[in-house]
Protein backbone atom coordinates (compact mmCIF):
# COMPACT_ATOMS: atom_id res chain seq x y z
CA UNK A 1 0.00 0.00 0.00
CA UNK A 2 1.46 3.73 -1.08
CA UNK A 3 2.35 5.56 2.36
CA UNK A 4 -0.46 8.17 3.72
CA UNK A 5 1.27 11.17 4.27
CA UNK A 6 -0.13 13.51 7.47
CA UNK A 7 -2.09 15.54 4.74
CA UNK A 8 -3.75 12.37 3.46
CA UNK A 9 -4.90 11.40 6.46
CA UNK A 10 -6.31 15.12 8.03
CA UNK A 11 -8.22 14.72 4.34
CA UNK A 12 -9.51 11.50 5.17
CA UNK A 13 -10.73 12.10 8.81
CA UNK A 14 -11.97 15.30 7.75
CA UNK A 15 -14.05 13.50 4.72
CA UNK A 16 -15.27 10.81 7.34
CA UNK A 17 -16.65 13.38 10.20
CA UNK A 18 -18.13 15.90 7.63
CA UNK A 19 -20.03 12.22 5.41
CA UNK A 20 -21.26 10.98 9.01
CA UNK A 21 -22.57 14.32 9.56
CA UNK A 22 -24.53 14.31 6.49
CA UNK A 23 -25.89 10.33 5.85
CA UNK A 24 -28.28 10.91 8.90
CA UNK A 25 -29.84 14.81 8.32
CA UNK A 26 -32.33 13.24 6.09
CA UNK A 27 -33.57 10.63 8.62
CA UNK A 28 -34.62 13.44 11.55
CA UNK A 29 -35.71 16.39 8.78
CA UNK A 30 -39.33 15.36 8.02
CA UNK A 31 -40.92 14.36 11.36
CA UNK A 32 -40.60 17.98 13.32
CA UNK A 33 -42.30 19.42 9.80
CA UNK A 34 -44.95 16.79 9.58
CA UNK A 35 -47.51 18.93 9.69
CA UNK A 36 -46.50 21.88 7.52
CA UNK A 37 -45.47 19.42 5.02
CA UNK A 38 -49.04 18.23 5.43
CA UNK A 39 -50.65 21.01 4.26
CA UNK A 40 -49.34 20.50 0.91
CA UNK A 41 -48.58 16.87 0.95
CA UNK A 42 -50.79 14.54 2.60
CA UNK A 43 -48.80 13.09 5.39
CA UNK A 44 -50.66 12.54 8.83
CA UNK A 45 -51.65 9.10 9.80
CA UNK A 46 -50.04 6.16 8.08
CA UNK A 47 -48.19 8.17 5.49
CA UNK A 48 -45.87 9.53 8.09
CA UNK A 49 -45.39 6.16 9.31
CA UNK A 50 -44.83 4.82 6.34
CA UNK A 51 -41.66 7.09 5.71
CA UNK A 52 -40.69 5.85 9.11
CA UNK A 53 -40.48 2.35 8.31
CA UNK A 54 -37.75 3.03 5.59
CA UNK A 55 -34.45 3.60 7.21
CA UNK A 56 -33.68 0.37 8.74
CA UNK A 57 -35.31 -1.68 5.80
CA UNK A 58 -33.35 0.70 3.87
CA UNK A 59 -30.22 0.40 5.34
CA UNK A 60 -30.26 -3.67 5.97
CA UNK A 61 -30.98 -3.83 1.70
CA UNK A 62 -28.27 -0.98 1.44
CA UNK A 63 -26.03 -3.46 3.33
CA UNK A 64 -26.45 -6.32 1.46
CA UNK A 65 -24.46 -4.72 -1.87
CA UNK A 66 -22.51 -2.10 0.00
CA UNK A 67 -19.21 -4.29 0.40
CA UNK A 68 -19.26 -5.62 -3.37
CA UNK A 69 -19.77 -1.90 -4.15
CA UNK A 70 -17.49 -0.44 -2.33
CA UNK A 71 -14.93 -3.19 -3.31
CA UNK A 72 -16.14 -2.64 -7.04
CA UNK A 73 -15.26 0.94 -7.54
CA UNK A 74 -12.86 1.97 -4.29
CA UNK A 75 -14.00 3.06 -0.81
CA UNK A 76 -13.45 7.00 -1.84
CA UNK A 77 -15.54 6.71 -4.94
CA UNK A 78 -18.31 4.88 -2.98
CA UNK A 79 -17.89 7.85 -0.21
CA UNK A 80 -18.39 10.08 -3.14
CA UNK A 81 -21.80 8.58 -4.64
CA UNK A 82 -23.17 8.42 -1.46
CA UNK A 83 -22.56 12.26 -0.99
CA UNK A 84 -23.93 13.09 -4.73
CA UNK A 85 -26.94 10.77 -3.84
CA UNK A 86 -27.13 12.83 -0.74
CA UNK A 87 -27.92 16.28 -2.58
CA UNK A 88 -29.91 14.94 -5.52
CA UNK A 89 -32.24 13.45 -3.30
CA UNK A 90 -32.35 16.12 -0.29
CA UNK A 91 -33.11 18.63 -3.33
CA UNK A 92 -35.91 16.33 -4.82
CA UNK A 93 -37.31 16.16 -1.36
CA UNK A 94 -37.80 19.26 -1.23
CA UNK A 95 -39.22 19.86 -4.78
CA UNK A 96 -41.71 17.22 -4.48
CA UNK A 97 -45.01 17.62 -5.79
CA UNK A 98 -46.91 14.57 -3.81
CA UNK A 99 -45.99 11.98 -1.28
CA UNK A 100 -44.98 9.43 -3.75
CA UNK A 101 -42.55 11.50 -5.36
CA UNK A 102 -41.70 12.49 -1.06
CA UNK A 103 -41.20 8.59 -0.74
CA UNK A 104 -39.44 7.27 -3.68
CA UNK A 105 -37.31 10.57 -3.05
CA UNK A 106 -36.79 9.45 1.25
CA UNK A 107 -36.41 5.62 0.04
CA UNK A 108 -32.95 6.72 -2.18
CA UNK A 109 -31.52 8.60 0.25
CA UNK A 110 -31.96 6.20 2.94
CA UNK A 111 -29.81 3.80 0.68
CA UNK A 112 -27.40 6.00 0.15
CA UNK A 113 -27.43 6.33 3.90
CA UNK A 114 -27.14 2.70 4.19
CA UNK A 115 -24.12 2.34 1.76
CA UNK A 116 -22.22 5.42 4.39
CA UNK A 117 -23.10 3.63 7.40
CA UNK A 118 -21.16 0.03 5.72
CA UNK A 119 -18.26 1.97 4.28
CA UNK A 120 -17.43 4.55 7.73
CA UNK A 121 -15.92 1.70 9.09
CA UNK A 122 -14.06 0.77 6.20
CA UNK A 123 -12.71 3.89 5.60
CA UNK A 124 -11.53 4.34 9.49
CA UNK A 125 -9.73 0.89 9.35
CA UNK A 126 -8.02 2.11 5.96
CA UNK A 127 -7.05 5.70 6.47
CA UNK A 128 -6.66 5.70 10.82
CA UNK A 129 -5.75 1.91 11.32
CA UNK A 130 -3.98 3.38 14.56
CA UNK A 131 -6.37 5.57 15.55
CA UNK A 132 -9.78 3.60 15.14
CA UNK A 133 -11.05 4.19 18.89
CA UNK A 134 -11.00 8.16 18.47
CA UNK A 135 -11.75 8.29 15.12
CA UNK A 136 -15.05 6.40 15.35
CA UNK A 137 -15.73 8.45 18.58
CA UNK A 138 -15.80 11.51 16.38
CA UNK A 139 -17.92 10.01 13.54
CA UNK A 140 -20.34 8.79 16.16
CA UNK A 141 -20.86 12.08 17.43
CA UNK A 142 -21.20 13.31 14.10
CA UNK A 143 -23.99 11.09 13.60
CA UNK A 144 -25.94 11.98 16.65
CA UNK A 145 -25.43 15.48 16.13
CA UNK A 146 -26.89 15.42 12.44
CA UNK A 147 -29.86 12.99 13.94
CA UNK A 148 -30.89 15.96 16.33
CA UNK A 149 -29.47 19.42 14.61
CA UNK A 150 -32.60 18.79 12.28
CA UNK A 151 -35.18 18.71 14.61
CA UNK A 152 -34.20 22.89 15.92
CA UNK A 153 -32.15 24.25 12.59
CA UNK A 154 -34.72 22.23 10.59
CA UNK A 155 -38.00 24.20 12.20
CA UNK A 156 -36.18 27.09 12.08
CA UNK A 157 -35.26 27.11 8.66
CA UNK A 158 -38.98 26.37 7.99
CA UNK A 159 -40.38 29.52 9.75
CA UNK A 160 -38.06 31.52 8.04
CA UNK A 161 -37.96 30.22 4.24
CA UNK A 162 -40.45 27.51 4.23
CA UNK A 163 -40.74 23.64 5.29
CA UNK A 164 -39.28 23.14 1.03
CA UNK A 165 -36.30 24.67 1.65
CA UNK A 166 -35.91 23.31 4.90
CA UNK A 167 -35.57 19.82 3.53
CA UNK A 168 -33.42 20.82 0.59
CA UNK A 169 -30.91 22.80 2.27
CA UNK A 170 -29.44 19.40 4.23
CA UNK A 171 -27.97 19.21 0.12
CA UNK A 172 -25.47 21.21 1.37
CA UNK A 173 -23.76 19.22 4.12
CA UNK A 174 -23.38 16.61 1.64
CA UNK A 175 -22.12 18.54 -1.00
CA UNK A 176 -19.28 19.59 1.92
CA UNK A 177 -18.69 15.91 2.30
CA UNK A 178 -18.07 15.06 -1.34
CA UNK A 179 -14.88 17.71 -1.63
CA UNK A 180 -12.21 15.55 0.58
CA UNK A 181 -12.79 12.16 -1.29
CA UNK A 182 -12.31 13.72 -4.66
CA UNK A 183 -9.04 15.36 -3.36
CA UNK A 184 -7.95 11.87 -2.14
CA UNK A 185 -9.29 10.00 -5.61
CA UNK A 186 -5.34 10.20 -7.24
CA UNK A 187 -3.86 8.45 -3.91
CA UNK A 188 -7.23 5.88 -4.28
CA UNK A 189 -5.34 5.23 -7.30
CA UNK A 190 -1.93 4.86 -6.42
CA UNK A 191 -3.58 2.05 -4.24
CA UNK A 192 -4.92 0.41 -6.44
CA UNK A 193 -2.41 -2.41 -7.84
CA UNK A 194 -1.65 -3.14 -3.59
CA UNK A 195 -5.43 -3.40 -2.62
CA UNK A 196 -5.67 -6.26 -5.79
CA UNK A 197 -3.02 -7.95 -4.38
CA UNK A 198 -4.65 -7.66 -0.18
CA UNK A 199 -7.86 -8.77 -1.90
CA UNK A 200 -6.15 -11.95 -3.32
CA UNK A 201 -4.68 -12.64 -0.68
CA UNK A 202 -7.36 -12.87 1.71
CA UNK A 203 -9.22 -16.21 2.45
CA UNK A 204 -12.44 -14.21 3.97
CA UNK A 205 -12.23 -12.88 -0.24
CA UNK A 206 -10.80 -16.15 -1.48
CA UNK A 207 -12.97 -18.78 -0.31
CA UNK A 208 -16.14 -16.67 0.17
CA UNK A 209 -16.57 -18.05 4.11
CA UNK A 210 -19.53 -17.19 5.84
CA UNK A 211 -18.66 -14.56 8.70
CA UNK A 212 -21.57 -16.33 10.21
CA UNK A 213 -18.58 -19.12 11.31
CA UNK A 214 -16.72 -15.97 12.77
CA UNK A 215 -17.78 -16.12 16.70
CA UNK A 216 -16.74 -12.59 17.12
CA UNK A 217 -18.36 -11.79 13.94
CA UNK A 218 -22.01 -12.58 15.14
CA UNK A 219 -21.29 -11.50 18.24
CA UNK A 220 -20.85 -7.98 17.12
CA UNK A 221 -24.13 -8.28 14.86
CA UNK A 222 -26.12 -9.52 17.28
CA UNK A 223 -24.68 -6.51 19.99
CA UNK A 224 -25.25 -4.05 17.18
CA UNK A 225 -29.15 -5.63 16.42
CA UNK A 226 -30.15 -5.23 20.29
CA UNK A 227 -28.89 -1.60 20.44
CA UNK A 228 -30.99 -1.40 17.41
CA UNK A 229 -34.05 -2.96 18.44
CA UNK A 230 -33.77 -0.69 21.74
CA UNK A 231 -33.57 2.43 20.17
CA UNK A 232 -36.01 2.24 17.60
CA UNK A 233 -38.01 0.43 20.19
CA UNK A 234 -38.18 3.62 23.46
CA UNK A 235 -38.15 6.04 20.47
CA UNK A 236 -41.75 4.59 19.47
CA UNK A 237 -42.93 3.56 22.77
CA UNK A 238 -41.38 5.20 25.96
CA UNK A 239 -43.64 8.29 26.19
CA UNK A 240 -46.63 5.90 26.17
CA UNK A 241 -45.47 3.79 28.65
CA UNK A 242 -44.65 6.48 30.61
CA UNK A 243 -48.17 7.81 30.17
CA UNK A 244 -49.81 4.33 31.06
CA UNK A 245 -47.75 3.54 33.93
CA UNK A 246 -46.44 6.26 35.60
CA UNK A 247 -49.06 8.81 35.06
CA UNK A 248 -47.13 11.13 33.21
CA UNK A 249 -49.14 13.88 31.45
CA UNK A 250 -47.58 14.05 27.00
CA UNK A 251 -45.23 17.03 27.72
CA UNK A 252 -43.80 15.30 30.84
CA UNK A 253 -43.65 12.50 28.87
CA UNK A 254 -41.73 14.26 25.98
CA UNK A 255 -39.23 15.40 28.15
CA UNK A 256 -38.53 11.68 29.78
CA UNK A 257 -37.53 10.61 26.09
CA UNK A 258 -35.60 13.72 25.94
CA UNK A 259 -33.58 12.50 29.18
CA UNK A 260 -33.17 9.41 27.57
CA UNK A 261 -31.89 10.93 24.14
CA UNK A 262 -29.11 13.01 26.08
CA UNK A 263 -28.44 10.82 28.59
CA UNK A 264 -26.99 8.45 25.31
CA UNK A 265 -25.39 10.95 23.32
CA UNK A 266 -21.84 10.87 25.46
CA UNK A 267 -21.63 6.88 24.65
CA UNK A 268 -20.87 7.86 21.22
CA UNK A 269 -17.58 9.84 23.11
CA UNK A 270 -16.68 7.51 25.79
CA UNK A 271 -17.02 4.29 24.37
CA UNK A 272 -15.16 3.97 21.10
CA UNK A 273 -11.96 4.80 23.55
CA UNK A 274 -12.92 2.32 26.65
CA UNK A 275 -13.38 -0.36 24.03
CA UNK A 276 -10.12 0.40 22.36
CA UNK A 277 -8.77 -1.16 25.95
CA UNK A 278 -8.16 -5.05 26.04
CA UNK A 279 -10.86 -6.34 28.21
CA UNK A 280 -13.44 -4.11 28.35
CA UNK A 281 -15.51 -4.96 24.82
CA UNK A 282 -16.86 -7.68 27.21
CA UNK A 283 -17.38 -5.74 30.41
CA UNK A 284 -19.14 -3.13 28.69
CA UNK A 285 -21.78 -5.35 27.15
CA UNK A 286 -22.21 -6.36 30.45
CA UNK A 287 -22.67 -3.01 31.86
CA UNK A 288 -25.46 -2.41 28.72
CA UNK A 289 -27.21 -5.79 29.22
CA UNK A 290 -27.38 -5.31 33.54
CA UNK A 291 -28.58 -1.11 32.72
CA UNK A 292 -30.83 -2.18 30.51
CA UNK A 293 -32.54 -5.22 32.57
CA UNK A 294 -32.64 -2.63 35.35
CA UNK A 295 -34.55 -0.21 33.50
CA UNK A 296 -37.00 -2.19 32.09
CA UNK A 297 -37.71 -4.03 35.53
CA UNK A 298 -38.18 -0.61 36.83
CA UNK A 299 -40.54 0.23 34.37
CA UNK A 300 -42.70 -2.58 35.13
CA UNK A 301 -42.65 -3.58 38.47
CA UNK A 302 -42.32 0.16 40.10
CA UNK A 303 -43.02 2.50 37.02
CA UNK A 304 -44.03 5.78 39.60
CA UNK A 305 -41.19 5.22 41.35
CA UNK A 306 -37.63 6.90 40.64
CA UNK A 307 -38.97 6.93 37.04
CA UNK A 308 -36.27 9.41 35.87
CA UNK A 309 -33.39 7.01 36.80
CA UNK A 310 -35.33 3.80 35.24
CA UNK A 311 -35.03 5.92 32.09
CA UNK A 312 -31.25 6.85 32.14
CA UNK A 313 -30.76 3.06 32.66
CA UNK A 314 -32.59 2.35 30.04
CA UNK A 315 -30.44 4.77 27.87
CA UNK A 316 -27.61 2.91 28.99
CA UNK A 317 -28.59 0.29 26.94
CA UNK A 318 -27.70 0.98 23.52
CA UNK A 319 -24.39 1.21 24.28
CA UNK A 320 -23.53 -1.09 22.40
CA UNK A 321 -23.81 0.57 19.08
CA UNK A 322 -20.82 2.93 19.42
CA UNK A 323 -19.15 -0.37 20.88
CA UNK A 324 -19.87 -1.78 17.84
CA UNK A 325 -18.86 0.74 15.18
CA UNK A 326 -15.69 0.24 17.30
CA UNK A 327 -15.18 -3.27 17.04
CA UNK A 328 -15.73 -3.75 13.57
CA UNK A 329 -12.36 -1.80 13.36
CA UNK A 330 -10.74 -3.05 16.14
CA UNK A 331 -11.21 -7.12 15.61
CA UNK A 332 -10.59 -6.97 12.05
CA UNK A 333 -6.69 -7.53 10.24
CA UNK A 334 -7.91 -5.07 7.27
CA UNK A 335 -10.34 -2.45 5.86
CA UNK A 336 -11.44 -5.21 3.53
CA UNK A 337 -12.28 -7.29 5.79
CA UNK A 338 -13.90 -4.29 7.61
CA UNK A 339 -16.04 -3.43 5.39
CA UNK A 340 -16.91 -6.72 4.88
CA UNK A 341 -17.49 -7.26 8.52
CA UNK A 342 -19.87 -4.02 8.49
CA UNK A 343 -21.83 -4.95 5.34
CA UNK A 344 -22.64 -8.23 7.54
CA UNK A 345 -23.30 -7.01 10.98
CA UNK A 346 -25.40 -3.52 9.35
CA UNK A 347 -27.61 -6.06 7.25
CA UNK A 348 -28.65 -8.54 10.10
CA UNK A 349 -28.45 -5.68 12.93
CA UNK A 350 -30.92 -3.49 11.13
CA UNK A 351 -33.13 -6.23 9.71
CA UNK A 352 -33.47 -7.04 13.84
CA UNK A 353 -33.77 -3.31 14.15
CA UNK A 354 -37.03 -3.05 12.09
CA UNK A 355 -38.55 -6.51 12.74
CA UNK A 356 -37.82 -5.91 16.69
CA UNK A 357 -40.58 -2.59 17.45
CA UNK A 358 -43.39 -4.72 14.95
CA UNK A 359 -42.89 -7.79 17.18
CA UNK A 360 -43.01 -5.11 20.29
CA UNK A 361 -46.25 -3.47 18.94
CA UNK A 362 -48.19 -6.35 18.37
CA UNK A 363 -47.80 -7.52 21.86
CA UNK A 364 -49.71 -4.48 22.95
CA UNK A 365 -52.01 -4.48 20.36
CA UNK A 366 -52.96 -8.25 21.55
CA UNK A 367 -52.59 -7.76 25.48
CA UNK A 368 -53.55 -4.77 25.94
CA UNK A 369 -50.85 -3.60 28.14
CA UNK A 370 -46.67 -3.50 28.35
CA UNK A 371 -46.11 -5.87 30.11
CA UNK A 372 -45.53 -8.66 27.45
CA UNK A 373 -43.77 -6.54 25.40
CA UNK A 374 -40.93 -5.54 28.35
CA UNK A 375 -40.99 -8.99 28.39
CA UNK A 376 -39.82 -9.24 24.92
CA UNK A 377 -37.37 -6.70 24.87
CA UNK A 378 -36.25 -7.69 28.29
CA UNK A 379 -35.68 -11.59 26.24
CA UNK A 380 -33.68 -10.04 23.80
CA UNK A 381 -31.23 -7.83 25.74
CA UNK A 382 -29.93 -11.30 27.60
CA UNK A 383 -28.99 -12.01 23.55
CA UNK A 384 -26.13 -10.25 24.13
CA UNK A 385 -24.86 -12.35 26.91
CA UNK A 386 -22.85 -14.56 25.06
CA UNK A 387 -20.76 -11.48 23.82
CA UNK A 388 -19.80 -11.08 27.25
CA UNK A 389 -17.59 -14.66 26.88
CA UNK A 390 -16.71 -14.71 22.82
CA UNK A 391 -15.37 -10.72 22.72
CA UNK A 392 -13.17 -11.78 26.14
CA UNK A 393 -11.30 -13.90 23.90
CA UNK A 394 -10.12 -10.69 22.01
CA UNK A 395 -10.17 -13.11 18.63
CA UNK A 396 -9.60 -11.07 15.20
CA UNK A 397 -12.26 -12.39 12.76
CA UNK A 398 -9.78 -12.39 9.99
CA UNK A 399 -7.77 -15.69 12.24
CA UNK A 400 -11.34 -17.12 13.24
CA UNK A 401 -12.19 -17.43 9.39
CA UNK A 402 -8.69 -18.66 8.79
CA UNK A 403 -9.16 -21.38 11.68
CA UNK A 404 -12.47 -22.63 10.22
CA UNK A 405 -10.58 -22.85 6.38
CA UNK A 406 -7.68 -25.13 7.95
CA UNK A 407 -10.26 -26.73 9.94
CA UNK A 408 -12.05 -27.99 6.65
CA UNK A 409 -8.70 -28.39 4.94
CA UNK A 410 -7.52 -30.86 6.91
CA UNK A 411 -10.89 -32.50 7.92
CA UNK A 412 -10.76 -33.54 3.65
């Protein structure tokens, strides 16, 4: 591989901050404009929901061709589509003329999205190998930054110029992001010939294994599918709970999911950096799996009681996405394999993402109540607790994939 000079690299992190700052402005935009929008485009009811249902089905199809297209034309050149994709379709969004148009418009983006969240990791593991821990820490705040910026500087762009431009001006941030990748497209080149010869040389390449035989592998998709199916889960349902159980009145209510927003935002800061430690992947997953039991218990057995610190426990939980965005650096040899390694664990994590909240909802469409469905989400946080024992080992995927080739080798 050609040598990064300091200059290379400032590019790179710069290009990786300012894209993570811009794949998730589209995702927050329409929902705090919902009802201007409405007034030109019919959106209340299931409409809205409708456009809600697309990022994680959207990013789990995204996932499934990201690493063949990111392999196919260069991680900088996928970087770049993504941010082109970016501004055609937060322009169209706000130029369309009906809700189909609003939809097929939110449904492109949300791939493009998709494609940025597989190839961040990538691009860490190529461009900051040494540096993965604070690099994805920055990233990671990027991305919760451009998930909430939206919902003040979007409503406020709206009362001054209109809810249209308000949705097309998030162009711009991508635009931004586009700029360092093509200044690093002639040293994308210069690696070209060496990444040929990494790619041939790799047996997870080579012999197409499953990284479902990689321990570490699924143990990293299935921590990065519970943080998922968490989130989305309290962002749907927490203020009704809240409201059912504890008596809260809606703006009371509002602000409890607020608490539990805020109270996660510093993961994305302290964890990359505590995981970047040998030892604590494992003891952190712990920590989420025992915060998050604690909360939901909490919840249900003593919901008017201390209900502000059930919720920050609760926010505790999801943890383990920042952990890992981390370890998808950190237990991988390569930014091939990373990427590959993200393609997997963003396609199976987000597909239990969006399945988790339907399975949630129907149990209190058919009981009645929440109990059954902190039962459910309760059952699926102890999924993680076999994380606790694989990510102790500290195993690289890349040697677990290896192990399960020579395995078969000899075994012929």
């Amino acid at each position: 591989m050609p040598t990064a000079t300091r200059t290379v690299v400032v590019t790179a992190i710069t290009g990786i901050i300012i894209l993570a700052l811009g794949i998730r402005t589209g995702v927050a935009s329409i929902a705090p404009l919902a009802t201007r929008i409405d007034l030109d485009v019919a959106l209340e009811g299931f409409p809205l929901g409708a456009l809600g249902t697309i990022p994680p089905i959207a990013y789990a199809v995204a996932a499934g061709f990201s690493p063949w297209f990111a392999r196919k034309v260069g991680l900088e050149k996928a970087a770049i589509v993504v941010g082109l994709i970016g501004v055609a379709t937060h322009v169209w969004r706000g130029i369309a003329p009906g809700y189909v148009s609003l939809f097929v418009a939110t449904a492109v983006l949300m791939l493009a999205v998709g494609v940025g969240n597989v190839i961040l990791p990538g691009l860490v593991k190529l461009y900051a190998p040494n540096h993965i821990a604070g690099v994805t820490a920055a990233y990671g705040t990027a991305m919760a930054i451009s998930s909430s910026v939206p919902t003040v500087l979007g409503v406020w762009m709206a009362d001054q110029f209109g809810w249209r431009v308000s949705l097309a001006a998030w162009a711009f941030v991508s635009l931004i992001g586009v700029l360092p990748w093509l200044l690093l497209l002639p040293h994308a080149k210069a690696r070209g010939v060496a990444q040929v010869e990494l790619e041939m040389a790799m047996p997870v390449i080579r012999k197409k294994v499953s990284l479902t035989r990689s321990p570490t592998a699924l143990a990293i998709m299935v921590i990065f599918g519970v943080s998922g199916i968490s989130a989305y889960s309290w962002f749907a349902m927490l203020p009704l709970i809240l409201i059912d159980t504890a008596g809260y009145s809606e703006p009371r209510a509002a602000l409890a999911l607020g608490i539990f927003t805020i109270a996660g935002l510093p993961m994305s800061l302290i964890i990359p950096p505590l995981a970047a430690r040998r030892g604590w992947s494992s003891v952190l997953v712990g920590f989420a799996v025992f915060s998050g039991l604690v909360g939901m218990l909490g919840l249900m057995f003593l919901p008017a009681m201390a209900t502000t610190a059930w919720v920050i426990f609760l926010a505790m939980g999801p943890l383990t996405f920042p952990l890992s965005l981390t370890l998808i650096g950190m237990r991988t040899a390569n930014h091939v394999t990373a990427l590959l390694l993200s393609g997997f664990v963003n396609k199976w994590g987000y597909v239990m993402a969006a399945a988790g909240p339907l399975a949630v909802g129907f149990a209190v469409e058919v009981t009645g109540g929440w109990g059954l469905s902190l039962g459910i989400l309760m059952a699926v946080s102890l999924l993680e607790i076999p994380a606790i024992w694989i990510l102790a080992k500290e195993r690289i995927v890349d040697d677990e994939i290896e192990d399960v080739e020579l395995s078969a080798h000899m075994s012929k």
